[in-house]
Protein backbone atom coordinates (compact mmCIF):
# COMPACT_ATOMS: atom_id res chain seq x y z
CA UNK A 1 15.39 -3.94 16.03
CA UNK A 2 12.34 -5.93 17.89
CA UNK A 3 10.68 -5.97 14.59
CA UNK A 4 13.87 -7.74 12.60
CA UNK A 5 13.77 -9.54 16.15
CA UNK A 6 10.33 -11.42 15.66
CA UNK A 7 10.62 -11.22 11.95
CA UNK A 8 14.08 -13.56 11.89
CA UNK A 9 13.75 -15.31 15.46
CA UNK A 10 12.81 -18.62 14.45
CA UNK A 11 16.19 -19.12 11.82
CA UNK A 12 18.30 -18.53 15.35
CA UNK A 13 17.13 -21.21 17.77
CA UNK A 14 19.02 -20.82 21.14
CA UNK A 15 21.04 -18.08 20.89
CA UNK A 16 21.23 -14.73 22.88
CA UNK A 17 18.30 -12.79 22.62
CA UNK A 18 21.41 -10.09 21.91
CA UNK A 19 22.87 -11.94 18.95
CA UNK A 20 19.14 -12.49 17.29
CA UNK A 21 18.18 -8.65 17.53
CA UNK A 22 21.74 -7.60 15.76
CA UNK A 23 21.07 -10.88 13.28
CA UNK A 24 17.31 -9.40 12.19
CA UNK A 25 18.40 -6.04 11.89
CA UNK A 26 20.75 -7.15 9.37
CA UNK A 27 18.37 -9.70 7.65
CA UNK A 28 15.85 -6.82 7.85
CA UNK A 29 18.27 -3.60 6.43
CA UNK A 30 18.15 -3.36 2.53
CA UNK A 31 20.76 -0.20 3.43
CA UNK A 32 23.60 0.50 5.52
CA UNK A 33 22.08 1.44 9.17
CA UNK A 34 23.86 3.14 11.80
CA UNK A 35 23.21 1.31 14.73
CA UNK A 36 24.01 -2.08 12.35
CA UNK A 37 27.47 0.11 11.75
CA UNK A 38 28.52 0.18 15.28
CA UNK A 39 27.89 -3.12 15.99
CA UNK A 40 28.72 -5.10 12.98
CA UNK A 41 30.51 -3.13 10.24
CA UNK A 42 31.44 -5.62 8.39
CA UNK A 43 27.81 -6.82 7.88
CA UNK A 44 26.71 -3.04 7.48
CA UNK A 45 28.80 -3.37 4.14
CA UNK A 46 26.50 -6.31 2.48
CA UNK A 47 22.87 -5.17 3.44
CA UNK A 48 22.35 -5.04 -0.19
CA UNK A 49 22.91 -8.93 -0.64
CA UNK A 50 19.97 -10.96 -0.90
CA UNK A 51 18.00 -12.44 1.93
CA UNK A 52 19.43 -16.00 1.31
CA UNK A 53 22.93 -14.98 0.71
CA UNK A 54 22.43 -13.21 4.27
CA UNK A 55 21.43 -16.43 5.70
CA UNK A 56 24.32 -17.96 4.35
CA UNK A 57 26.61 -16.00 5.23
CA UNK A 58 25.55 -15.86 8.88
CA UNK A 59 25.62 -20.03 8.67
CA UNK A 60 22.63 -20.84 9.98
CA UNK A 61 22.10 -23.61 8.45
CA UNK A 62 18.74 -23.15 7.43
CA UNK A 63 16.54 -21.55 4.45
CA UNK A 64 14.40 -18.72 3.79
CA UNK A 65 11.46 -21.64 4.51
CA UNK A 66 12.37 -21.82 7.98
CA UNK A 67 11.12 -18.17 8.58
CA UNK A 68 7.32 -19.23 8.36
CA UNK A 69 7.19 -23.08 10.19
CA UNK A 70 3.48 -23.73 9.61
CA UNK A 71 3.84 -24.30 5.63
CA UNK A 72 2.03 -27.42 6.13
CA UNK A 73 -1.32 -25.55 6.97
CA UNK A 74 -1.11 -22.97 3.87
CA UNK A 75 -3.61 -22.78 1.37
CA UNK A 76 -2.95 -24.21 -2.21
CA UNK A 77 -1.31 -22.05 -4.29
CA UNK A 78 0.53 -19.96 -2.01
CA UNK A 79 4.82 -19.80 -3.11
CA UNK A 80 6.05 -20.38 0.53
CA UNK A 81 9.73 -18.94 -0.72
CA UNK A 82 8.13 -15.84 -1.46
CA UNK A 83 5.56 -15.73 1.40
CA UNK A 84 8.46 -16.08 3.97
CA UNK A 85 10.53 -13.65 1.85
CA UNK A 86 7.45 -11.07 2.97
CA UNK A 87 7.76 -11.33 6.34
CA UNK A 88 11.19 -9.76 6.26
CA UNK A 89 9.53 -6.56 4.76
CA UNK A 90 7.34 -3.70 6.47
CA UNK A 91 4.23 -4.10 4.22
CA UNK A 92 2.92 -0.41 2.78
CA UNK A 93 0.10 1.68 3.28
CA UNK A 94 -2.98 1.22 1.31
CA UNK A 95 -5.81 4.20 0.63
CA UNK A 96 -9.15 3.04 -1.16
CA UNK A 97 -10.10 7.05 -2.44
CA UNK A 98 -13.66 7.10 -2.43
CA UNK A 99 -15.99 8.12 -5.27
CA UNK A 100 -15.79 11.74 -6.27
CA UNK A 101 -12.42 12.07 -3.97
CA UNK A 102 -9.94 10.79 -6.93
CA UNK A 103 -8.67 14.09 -8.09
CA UNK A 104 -9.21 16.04 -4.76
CA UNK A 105 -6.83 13.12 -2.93
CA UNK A 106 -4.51 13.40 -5.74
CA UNK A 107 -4.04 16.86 -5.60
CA UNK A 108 -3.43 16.89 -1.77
CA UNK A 109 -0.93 14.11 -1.49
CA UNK A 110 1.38 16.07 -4.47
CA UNK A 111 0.36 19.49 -2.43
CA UNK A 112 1.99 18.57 0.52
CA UNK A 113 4.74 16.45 -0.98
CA UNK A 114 4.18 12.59 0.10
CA UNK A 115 5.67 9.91 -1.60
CA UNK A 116 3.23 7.15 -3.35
CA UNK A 117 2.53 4.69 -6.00
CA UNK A 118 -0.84 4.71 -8.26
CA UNK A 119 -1.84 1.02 -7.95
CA UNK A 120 -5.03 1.62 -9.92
CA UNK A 121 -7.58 4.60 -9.89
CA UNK A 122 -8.77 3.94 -7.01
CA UNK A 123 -5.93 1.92 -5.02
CA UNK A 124 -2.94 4.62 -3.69
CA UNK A 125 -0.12 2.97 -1.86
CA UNK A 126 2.43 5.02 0.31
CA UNK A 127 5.59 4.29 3.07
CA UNK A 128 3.61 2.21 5.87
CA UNK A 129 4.91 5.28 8.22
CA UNK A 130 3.09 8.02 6.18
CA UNK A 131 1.23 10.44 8.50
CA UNK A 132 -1.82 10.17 6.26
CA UNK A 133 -4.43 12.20 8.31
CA UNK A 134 -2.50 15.23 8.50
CA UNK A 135 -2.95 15.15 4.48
CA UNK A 136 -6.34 14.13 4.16
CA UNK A 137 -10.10 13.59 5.45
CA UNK A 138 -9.92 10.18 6.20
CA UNK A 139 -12.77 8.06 5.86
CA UNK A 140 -14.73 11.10 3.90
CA UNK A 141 -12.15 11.45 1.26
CA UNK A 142 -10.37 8.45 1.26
CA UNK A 143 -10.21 4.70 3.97
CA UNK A 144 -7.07 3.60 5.13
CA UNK A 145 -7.75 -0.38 3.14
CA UNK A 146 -5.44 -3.01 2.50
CA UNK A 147 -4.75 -3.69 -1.38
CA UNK A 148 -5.89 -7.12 -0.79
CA UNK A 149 -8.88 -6.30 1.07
CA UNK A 150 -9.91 -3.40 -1.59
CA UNK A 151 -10.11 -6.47 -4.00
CA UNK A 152 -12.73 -7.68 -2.32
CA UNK A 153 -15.18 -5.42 -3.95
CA UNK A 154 -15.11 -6.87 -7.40
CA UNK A 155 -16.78 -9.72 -5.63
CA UNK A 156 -19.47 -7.55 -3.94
CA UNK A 157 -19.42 -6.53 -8.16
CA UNK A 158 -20.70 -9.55 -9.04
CA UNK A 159 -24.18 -9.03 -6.80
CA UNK A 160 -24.31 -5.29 -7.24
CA UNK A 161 -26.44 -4.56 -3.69
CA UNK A 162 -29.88 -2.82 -5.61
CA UNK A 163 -31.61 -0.43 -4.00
CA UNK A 164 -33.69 -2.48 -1.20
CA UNK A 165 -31.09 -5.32 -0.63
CA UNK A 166 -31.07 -5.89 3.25
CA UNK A 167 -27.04 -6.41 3.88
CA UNK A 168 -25.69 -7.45 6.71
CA UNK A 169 -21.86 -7.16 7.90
CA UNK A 170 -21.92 -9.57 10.69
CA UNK A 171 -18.14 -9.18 11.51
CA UNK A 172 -18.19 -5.53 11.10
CA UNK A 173 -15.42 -4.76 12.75
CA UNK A 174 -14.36 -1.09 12.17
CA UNK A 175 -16.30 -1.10 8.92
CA UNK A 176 -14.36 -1.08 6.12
CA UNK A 177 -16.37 -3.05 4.29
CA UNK A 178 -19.88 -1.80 4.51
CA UNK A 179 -18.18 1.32 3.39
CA UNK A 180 -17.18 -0.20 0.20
CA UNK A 181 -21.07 -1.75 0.11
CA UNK A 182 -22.50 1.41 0.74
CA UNK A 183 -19.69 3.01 -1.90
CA UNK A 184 -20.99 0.66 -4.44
CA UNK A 185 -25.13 1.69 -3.54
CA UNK A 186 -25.63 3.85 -0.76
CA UNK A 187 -29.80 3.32 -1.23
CA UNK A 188 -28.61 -0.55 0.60
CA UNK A 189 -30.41 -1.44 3.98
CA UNK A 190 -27.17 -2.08 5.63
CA UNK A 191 -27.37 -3.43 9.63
CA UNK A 192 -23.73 -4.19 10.77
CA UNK A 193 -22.39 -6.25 13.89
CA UNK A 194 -19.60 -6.92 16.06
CA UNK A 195 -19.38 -8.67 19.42
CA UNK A 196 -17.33 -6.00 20.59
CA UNK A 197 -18.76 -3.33 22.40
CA UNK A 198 -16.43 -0.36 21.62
CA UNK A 199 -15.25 -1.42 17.76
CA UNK A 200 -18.89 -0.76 17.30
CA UNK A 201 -18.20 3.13 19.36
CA UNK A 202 -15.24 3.59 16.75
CA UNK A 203 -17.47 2.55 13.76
CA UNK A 204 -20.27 5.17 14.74
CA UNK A 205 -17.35 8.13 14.23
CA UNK A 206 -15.83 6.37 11.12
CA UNK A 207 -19.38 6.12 9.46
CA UNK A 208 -20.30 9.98 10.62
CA UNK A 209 -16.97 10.87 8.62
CA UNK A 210 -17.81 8.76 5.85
CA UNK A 211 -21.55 10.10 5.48
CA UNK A 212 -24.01 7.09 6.38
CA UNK A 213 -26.03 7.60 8.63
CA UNK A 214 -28.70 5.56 7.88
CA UNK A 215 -27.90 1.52 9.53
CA UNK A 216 -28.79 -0.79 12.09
CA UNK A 217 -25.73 -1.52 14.70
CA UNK A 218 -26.08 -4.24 17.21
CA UNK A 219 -23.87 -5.90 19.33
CA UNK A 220 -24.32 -9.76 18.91
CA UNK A 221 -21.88 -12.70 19.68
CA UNK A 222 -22.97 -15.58 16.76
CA UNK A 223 -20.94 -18.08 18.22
CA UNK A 224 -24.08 -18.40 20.45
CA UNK A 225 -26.31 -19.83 18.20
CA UNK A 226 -29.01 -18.34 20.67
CA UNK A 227 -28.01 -14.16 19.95
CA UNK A 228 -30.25 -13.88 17.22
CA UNK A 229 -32.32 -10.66 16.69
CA UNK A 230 -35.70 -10.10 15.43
CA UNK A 231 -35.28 -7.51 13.32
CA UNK A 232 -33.20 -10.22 10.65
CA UNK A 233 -36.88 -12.04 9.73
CA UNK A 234 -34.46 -14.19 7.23
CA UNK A 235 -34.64 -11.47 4.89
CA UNK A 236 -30.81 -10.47 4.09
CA UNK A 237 -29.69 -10.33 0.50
CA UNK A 238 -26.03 -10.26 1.25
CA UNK A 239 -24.07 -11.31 4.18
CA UNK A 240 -20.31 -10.48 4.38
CA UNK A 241 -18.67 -12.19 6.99
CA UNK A 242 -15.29 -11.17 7.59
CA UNK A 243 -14.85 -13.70 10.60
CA UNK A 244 -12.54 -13.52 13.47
CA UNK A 245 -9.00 -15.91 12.40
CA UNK A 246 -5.21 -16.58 12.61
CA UNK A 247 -4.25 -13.25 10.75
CA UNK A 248 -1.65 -15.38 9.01
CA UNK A 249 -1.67 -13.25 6.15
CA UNK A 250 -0.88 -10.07 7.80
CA UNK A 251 2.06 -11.93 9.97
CA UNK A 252 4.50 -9.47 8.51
CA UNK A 253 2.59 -5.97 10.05
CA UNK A 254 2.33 -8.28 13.25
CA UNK A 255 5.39 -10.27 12.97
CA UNK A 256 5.16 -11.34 16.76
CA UNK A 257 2.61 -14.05 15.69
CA UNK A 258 5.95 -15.97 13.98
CA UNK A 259 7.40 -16.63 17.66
CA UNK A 260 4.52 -16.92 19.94
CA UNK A 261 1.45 -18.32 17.54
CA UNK A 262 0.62 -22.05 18.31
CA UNK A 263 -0.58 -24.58 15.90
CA UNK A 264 -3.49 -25.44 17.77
CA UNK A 265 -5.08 -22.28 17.26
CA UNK A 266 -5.59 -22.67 13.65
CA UNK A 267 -8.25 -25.03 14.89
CA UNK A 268 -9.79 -23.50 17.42
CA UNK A 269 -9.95 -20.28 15.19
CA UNK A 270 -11.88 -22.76 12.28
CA UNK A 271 -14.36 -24.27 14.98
CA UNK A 272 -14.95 -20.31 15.94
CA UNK A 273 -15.64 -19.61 12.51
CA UNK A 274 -17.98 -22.51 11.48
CA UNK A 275 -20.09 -21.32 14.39
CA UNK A 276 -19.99 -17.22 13.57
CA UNK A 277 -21.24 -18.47 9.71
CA UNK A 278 -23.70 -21.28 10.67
CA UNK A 279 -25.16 -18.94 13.06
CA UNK A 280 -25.05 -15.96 10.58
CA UNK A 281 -26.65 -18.20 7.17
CA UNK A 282 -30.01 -18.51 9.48
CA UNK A 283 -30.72 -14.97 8.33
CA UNK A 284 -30.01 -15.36 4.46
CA UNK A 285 -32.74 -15.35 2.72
CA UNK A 286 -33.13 -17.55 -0.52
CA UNK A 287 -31.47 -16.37 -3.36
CA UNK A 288 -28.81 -14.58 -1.05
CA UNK A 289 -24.96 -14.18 -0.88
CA UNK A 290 -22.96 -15.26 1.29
CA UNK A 291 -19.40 -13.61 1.48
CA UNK A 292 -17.17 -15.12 3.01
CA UNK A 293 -13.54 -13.41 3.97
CA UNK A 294 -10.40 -14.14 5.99
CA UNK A 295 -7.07 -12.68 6.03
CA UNK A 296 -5.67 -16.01 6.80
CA UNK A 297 -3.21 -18.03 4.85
CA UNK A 298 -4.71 -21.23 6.33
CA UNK A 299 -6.15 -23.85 4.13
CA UNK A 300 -8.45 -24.86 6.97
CA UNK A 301 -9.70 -21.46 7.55
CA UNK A 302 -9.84 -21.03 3.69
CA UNK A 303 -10.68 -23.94 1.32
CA UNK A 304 -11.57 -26.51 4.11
CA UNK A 305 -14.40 -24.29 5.44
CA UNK A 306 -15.82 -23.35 1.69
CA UNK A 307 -16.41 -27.17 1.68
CA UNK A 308 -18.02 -27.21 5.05
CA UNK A 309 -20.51 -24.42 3.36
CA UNK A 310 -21.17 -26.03 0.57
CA UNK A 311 -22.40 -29.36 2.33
CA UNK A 312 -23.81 -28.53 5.31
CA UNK A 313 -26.15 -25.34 3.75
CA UNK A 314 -26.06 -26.65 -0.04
CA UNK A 315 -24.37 -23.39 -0.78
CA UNK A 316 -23.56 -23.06 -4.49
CA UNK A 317 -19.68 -21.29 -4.54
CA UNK A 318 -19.48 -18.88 -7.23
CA UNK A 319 -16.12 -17.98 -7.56
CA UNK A 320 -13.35 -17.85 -4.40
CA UNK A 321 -9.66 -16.81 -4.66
CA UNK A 322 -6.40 -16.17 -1.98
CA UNK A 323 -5.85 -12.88 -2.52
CA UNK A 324 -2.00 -13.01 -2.36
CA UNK A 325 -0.52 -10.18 -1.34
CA UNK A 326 2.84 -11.16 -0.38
CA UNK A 327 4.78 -10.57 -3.63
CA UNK A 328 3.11 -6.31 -3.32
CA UNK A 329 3.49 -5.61 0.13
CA UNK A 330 0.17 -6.29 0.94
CA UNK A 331 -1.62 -8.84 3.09
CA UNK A 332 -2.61 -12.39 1.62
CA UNK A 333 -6.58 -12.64 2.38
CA UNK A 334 -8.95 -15.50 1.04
CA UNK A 335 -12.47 -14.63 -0.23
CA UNK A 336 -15.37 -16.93 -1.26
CA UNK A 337 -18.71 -15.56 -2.72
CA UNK A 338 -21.53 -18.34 -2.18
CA UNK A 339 -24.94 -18.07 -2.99
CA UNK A 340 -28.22 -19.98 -1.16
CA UNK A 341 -30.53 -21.86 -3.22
CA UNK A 342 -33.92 -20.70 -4.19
């Protein structure tokens, strides 16, 4: 019920916080619930109907639009019908199976009877409340990765890390993606990053399960252009940069962000980012890739800073692309691959 709360708030303005929890638990029910039932039978008997015939029915006067009220700030090419339509819907569970794991996974999930859908060979997606670890070695066998953010490898593809490539994951977060760099070579000279003390803990035990052992780990904060390190020399070959933003394409995993989030930030989150990347590119060697990765919505956290890039480093963009996710119950990311000049 607080999920269909924050997921529907917005279409209710000022009415009891009572009336919007029953009102997004029936926007949010695709089937007849019980506590819906005691409350509201009569809606219980039309949770089949479409989302906008629910909104008409409760006479809100207002659309399926109204769900998502920054539309003005999205990225080009995004269908905002169907990207508010998303955030009425629990997105799934995504598994990346790693190399050699394909038929061992397999095996295990139909073993122990869990529900899922074959995306692609390596792409498994399964009810976002699937107790996953009690079925398999996680981060050995297979990484708990968003579909969106698994397509992010095709453009690590396109520059193939060789053998002594220096890459650096200056955002590294909990690592998923140096495990897909180090999936794609594991011979790579991988350092990896984070301004946060214990993500950096977490990503130690998630890269012991996941069998590399050989990196360089460093705390650093690059929106001070002075934490720099030594050890860089301007040598790396790739940088991936999945920088710090809105999150406005995972709004419907965290659908609080729809009430509270204020415009404002989008800015301050793009001025955060220019700083992480311009302090980041001093380490790119020529030659080098940048990639570049949100999982923002934004056009100013998207397009807007691919266009900063380009003119204040004379990057050359080889391909970028919004990864939308919102019409396979996935989160919408953006990804640009740019490459410094010789």
């Amino acid at each position: 019920m607080c999920y269909g709360y924050f997921r529907t708030a917005r279409l209710f303005g000022g009415e009891s916080t009572a009336d919007k929890l029953i009102k997004g638990l029936f926007l949010c029910s695709t089937v007849p619930d019980e506590m819906l039932q005691q409350l509201k039978p009569e809606w219980n008997e039309k949770t089949n109907l479409l989302p906008e015939e629910k909104i008409s029915l409760l006479s809100t006067g207002k659309t399926m639009e109204h769900l998502f009220p920054f539309a003005d700030e999205l990225s080009q090419g995004i269908n905002i019908s169907q990207f508010s339509l998303s955030h009425l819907i629990q997105p799934d569970l995504f598994l990346r199976i790693r190399p050699g794991y394909e038929k061992i996974v397999i095996q295990k999930l139909k073993t122990a009877g869990v529900s899922y859908q074959r995306v692609h060979h390596s792409c498994i997606a399964l009810p976002n409340a699937t107790k996953i670890e009690d079925v398999i070695e996680l981060n050995k066998e297979a990484v708990v990765q968003d579909y969106s953010s698994q397509q992010v490898g095709e453009f690590l593809g396109l520059v193939r890390p060789g053998r002594s490539d220096r890459v650096w994951d200056c955002c590294a977060g909990s690592g998923g993606k140096s495990i897909m760099a180090f999936d794609l070579n594991p011979k790579i000279e991988l350092t990896v990053s984070d301004v946060r003390e214990s993500i950096l803990v977490n990503l130690k035990k998630r890269f012991e399960k996941a069998g590399i052992r050989k990196y360089e780990s460093l705390m650093l904060d690059l929106s001070d252009e002075n934490s720099q390190h030594s050890i860089f020399n301007n040598q790396q070959s790739i940088i991936i940069a999945d920088v710090p933003c809105t999150g406005s394409g995972t709004w419907g995993r965290t659908p609080e962000q729809l009430c509270y989030f204020k415009r404002g930030k989008i800015e301050e989150y793009a001025l955060l980012q220019r700083k992480i990347v311009s302090n980041a590119l001093l380490q790119l060697k020529p030659g080098g890739h940048l990639l570049y990765i949100t999982c923002s919505a934004f056009k100013k956290e998207n397009e807007e800073m691919v266009d900063f890039l380009k003119t204040k480093f004379e990057l050359q963009l080889i391909k970028m692309e919004l990864l939308k996710g919102y019409d396979k119950k996935a989160d919408t990311m953006f990804v640009a691959l740019l490459q410094k000049q010789l």
